[in-house]
N, C-alpha and C. Protein backbone atom coordinates (compact mmCIF):
# COMPACT_ATOMS: atom_id res chain seq x y z
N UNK A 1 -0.48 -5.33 -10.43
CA UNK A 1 -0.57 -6.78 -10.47
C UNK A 1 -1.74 -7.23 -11.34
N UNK A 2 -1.76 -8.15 -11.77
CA UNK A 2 -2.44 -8.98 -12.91
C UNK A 2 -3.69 -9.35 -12.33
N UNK A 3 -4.09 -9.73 -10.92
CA UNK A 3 -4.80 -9.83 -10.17
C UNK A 3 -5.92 -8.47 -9.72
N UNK A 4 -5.02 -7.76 -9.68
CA UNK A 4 -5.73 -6.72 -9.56
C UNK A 4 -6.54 -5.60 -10.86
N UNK A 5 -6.63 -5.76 -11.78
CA UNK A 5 -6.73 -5.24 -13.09
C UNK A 5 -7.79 -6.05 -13.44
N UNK A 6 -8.54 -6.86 -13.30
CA UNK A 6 -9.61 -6.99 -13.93
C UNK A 6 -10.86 -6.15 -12.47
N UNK A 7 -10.51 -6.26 -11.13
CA UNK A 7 -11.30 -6.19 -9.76
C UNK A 7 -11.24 -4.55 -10.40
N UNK A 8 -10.28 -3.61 -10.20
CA UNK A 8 -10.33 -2.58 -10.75
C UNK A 8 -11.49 -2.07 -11.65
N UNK A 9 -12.40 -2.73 -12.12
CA UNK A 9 -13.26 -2.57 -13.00
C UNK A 9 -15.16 -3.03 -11.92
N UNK A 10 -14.76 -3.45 -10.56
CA UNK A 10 -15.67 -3.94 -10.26
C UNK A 10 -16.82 -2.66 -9.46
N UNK A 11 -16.14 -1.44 -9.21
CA UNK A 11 -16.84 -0.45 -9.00
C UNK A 11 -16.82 0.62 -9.39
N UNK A 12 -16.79 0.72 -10.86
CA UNK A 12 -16.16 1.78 -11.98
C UNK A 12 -16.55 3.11 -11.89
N UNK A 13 -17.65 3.79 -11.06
CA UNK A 13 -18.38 5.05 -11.08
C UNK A 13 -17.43 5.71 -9.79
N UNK A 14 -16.33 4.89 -8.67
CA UNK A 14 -15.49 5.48 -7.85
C UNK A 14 -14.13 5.08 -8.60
N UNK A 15 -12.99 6.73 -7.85
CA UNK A 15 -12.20 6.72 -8.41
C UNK A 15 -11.36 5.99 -6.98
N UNK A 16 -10.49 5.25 -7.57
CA UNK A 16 -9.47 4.33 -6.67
C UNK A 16 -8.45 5.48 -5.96
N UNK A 17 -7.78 6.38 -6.92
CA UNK A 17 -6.87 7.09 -5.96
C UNK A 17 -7.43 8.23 -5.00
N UNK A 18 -8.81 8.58 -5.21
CA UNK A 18 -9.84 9.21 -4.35
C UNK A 18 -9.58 8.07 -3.18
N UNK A 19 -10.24 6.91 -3.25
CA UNK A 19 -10.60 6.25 -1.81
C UNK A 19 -9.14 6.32 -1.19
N UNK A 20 -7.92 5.91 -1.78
CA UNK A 20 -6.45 5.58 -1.22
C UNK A 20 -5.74 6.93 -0.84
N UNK A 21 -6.17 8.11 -1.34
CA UNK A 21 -5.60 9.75 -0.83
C UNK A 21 -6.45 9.75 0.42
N UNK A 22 -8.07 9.28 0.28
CA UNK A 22 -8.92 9.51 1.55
C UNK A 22 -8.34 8.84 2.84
N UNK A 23 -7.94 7.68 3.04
CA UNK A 23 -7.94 6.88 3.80
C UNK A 23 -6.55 6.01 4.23
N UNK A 24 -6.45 5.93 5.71
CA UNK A 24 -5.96 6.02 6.50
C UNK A 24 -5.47 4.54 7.14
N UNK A 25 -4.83 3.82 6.87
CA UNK A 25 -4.35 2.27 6.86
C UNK A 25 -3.85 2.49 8.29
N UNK A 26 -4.78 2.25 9.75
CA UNK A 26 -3.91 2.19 10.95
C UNK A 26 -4.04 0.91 11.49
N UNK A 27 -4.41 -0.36 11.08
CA UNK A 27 -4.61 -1.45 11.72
C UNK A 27 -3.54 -2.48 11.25
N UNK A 28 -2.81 -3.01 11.63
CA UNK A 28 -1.65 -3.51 11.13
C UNK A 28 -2.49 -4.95 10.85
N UNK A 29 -3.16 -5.52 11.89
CA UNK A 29 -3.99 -7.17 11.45
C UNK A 29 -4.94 -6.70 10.43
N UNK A 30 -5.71 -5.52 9.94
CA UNK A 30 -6.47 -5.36 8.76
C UNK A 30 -5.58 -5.74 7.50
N UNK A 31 -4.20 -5.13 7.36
CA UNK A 31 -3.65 -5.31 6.75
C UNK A 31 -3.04 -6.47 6.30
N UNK A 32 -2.50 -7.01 6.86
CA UNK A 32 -2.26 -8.26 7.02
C UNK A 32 -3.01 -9.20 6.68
N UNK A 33 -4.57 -8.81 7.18
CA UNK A 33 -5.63 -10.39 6.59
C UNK A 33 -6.16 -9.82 5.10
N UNK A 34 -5.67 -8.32 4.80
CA UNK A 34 -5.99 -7.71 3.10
C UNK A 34 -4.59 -8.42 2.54
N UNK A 35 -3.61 -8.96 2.89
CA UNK A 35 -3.10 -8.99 2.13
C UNK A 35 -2.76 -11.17 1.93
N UNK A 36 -3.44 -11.31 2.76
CA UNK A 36 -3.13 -12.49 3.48
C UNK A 36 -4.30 -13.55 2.40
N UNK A 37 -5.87 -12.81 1.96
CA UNK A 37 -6.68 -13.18 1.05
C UNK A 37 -5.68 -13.47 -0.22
N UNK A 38 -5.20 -12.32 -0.28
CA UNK A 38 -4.70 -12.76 -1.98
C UNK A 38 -3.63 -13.64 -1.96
N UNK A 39 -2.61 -13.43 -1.16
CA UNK A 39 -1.27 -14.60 -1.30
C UNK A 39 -1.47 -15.80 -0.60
N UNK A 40 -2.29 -16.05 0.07
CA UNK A 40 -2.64 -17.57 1.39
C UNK A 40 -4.03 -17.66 0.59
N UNK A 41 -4.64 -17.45 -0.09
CA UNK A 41 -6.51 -18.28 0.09
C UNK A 41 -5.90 -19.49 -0.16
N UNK A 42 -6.50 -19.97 -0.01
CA UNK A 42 -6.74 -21.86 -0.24
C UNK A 42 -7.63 -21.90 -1.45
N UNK A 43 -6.96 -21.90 -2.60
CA UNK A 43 -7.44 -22.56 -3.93
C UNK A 43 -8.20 -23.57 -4.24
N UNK A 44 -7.61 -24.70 -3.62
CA UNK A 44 -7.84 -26.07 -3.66
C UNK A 44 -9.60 -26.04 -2.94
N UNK A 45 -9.57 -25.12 -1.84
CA UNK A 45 -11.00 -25.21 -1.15
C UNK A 45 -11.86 -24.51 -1.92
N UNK A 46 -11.81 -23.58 -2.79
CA UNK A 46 -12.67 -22.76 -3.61
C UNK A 46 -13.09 -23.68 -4.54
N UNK A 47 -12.17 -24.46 -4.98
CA UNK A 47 -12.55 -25.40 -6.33
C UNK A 47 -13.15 -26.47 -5.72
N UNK A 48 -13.45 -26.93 -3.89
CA UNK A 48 -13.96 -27.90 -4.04
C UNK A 48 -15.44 -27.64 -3.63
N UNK A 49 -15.47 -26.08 -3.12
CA UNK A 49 -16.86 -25.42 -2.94
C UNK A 49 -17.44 -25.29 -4.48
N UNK A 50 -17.14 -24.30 -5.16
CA UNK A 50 -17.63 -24.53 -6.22
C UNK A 50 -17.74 -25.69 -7.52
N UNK A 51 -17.16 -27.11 -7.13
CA UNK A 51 -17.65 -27.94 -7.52
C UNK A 51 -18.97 -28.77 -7.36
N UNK A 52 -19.00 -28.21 -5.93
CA UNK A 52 -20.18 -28.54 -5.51
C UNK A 52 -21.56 -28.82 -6.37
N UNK A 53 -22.78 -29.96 -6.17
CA UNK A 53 -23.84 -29.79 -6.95
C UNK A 53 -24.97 -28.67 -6.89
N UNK A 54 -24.79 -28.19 -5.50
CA UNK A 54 -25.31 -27.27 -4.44
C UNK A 54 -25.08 -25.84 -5.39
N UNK A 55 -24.30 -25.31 -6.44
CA UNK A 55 -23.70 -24.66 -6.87
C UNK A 55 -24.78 -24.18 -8.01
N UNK A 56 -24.91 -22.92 -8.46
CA UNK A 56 -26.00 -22.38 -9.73
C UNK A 56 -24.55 -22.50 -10.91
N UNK A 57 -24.52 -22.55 -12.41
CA UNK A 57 -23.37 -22.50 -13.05
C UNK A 57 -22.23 -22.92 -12.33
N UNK A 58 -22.47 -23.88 -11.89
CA UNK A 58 -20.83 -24.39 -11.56
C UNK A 58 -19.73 -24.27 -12.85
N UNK A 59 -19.35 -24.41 -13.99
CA UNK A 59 -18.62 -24.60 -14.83
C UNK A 59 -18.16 -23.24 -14.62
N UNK A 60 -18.96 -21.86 -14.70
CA UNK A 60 -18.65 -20.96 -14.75
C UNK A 60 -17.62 -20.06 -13.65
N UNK A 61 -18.27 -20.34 -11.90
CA UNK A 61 -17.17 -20.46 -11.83
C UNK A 61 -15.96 -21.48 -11.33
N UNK A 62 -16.02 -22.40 -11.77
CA UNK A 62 -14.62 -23.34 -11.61
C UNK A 62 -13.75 -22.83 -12.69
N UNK A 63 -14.33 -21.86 -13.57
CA UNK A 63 -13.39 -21.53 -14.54
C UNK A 63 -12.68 -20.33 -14.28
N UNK A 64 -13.59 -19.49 -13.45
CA UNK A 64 -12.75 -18.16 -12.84
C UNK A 64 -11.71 -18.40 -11.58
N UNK A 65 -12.28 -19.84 -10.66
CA UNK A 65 -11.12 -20.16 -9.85
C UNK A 65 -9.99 -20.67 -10.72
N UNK A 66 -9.68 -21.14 -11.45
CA UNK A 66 -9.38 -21.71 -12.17
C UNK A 66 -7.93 -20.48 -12.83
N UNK A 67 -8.88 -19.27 -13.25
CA UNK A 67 -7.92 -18.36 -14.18
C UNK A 67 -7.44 -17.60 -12.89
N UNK A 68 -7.52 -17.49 -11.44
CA UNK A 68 -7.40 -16.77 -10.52
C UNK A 68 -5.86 -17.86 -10.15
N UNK A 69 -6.06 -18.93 -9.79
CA UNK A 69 -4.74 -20.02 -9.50
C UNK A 69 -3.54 -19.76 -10.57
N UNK A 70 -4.13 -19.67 -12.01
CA UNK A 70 -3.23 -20.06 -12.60
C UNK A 70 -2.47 -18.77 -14.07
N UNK A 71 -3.44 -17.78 -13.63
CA UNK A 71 -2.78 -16.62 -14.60
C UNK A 71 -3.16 -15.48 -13.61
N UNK A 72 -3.33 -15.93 -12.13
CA UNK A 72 -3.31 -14.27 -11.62
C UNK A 72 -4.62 -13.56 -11.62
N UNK A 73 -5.55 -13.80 -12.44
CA UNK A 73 -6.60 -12.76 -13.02
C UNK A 73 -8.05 -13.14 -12.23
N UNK A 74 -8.70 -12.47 -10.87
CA UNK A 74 -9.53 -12.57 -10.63
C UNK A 74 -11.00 -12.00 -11.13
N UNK A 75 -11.64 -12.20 -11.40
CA UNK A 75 -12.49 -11.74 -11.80
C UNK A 75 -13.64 -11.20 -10.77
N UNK A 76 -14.29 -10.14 -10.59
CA UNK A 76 -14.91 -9.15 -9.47
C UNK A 76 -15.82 -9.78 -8.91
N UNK A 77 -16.71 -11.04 -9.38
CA UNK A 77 -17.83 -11.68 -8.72
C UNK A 77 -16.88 -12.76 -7.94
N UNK A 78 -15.78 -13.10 -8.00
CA UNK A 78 -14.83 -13.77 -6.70
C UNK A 78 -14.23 -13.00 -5.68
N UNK A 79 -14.39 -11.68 -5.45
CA UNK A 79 -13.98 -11.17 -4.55
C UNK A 79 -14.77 -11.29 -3.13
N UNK A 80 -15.70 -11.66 -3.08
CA UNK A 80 -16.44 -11.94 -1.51
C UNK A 80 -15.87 -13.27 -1.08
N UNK A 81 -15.18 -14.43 -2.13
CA UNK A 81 -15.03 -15.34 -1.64
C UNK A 81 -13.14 -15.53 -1.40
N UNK A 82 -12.95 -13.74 -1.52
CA UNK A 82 -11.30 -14.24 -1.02
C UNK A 82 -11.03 -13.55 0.33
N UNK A 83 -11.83 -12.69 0.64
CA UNK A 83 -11.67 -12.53 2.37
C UNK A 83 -13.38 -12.36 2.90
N UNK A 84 -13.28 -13.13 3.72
CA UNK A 84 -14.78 -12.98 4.58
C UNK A 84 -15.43 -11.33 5.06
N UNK A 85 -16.54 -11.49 5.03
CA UNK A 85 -17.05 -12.09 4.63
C UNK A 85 -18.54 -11.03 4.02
N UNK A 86 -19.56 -11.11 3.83
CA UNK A 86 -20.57 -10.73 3.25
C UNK A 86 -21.76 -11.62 2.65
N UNK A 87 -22.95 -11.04 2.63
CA UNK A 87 -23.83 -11.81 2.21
C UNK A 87 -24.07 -12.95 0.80
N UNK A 88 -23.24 -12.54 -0.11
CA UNK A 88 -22.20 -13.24 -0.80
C UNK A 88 -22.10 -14.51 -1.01
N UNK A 89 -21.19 -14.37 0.12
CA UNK A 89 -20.30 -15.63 -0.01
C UNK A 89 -20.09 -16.34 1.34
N UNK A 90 -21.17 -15.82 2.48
CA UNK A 90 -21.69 -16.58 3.66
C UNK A 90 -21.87 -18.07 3.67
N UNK A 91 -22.28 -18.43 2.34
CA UNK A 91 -22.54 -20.14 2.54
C UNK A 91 -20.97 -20.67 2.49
N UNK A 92 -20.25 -19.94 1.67
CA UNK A 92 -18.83 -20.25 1.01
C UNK A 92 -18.13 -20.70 2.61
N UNK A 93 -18.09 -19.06 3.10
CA UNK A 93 -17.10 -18.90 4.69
C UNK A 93 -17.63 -20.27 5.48
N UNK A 94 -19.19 -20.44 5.58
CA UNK A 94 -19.80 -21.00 6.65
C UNK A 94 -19.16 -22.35 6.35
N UNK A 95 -19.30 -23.06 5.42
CA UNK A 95 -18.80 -24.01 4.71
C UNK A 95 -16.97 -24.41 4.97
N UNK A 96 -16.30 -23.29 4.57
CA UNK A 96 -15.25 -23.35 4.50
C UNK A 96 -14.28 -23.31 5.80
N UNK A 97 -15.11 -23.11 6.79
CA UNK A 97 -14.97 -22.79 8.64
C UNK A 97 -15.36 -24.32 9.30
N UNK A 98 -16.19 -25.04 8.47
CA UNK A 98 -16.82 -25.93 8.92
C UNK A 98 -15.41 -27.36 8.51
N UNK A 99 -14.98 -26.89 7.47
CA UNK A 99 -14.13 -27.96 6.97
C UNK A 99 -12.52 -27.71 7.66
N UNK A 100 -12.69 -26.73 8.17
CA UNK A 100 -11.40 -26.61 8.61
C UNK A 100 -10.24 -26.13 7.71
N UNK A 101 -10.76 -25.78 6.52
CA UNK A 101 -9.72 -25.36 5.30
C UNK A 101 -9.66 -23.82 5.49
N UNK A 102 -9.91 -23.03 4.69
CA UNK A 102 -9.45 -21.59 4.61
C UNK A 102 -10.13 -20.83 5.61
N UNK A 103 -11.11 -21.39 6.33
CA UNK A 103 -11.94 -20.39 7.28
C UNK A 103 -11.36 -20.46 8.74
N UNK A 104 -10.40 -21.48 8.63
CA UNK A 104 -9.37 -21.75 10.20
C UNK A 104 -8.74 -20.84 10.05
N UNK A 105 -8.33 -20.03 9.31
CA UNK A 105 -7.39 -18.87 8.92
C UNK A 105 -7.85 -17.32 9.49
N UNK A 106 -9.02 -17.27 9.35
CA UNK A 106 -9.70 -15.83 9.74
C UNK A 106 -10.30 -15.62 10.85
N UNK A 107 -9.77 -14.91 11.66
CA UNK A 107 -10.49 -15.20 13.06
C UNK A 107 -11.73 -14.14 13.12
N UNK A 108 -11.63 -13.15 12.28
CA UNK A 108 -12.87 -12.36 12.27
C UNK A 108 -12.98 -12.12 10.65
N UNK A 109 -14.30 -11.03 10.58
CA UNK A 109 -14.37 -11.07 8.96
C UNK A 109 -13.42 -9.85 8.43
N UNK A 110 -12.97 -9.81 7.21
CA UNK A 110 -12.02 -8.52 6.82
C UNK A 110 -13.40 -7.51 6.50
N UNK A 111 -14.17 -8.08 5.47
CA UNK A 111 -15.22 -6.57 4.34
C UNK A 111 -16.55 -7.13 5.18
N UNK A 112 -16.78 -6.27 5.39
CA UNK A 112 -18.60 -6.24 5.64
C UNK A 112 -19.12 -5.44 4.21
N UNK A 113 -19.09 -4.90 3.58
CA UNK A 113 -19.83 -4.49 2.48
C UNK A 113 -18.57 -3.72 1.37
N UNK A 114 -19.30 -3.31 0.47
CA UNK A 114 -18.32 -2.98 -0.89
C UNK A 114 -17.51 -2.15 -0.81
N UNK A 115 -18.07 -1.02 0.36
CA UNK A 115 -16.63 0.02 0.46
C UNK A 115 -15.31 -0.67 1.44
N UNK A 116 -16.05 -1.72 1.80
CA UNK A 116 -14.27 -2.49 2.78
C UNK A 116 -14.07 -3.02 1.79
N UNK A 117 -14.41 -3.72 0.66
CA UNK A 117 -13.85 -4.53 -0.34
C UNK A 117 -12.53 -3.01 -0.95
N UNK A 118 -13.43 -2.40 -1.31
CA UNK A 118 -12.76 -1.24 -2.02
C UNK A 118 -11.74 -0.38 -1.10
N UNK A 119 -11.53 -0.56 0.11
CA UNK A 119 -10.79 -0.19 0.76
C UNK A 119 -9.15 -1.56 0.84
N UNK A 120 -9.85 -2.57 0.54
CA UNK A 120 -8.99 -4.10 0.64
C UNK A 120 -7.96 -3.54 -0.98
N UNK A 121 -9.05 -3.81 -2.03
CA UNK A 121 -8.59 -3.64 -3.44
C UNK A 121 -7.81 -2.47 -3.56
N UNK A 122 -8.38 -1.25 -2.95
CA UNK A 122 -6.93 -0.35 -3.27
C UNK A 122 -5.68 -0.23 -2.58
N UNK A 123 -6.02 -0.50 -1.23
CA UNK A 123 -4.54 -1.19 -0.11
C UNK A 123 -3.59 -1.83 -1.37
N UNK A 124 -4.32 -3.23 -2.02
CA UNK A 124 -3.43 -4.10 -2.86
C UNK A 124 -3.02 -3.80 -3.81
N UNK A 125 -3.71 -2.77 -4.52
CA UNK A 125 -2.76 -2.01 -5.50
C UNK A 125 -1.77 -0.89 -5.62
């Protein structure tokens, strides 16, 4: 997937079919909220977090939400803000829980740190 091919590049010194031969998919709701980030996030709430003034480079990314909505292509510094949660993108979740938009969705967090991301990212590919 188109989505997945640029993230692929976000921890380049591990090999992907190493972690996915290693490991062992037994949680059916893990799965489900890995797969539930990429086809359900709430778009509309990312673009209205990162419009925010509160925001460092806003332009920069409203432009990666932006290419993520509309050609598929996420880029690796948006991955904390498509399943909860991590130090990251804590203001994002806290925010986004508070509004009742995409954080009503997750009842717990999916990644606590980069190897659950990398366990999420190779599930999806």
């Amino acid at each position: 997937p188109a989505v997945l091919q640029k993230v692929a590049q976000w921890h380049p010194p591990l090999r992907w079919l190493d972690t996915l031969e290693d490991t062992v998919f037994i949680s059916s709701h893990w799965i489900i909220d890995s797969l539930k980030g990429l086809l359900r996030h709430d778009r509309e709430a990312l673009m209205a977090y990162f419009a925010g003034d509160h925001v460092p480079e806003k332009n920069k990314w409203l432009r990666r939400v932006h290419r993520l909505s509309s050609f598929g292509i996420m880029h690796d510094e948006l991955v904390p803000y498509i399943w909860p949660s991590d130090a990251r993108s804590a203001q994002y979740w806290s925010w986004a829980r508070s509004q009742e938009r995409e954080g009503s969705l997750w009842e717990k967090d999916v990644a606590q740190d980069q190897s659950d991301y990398l366990r999420v990212i190779t599930l999806l590919q």
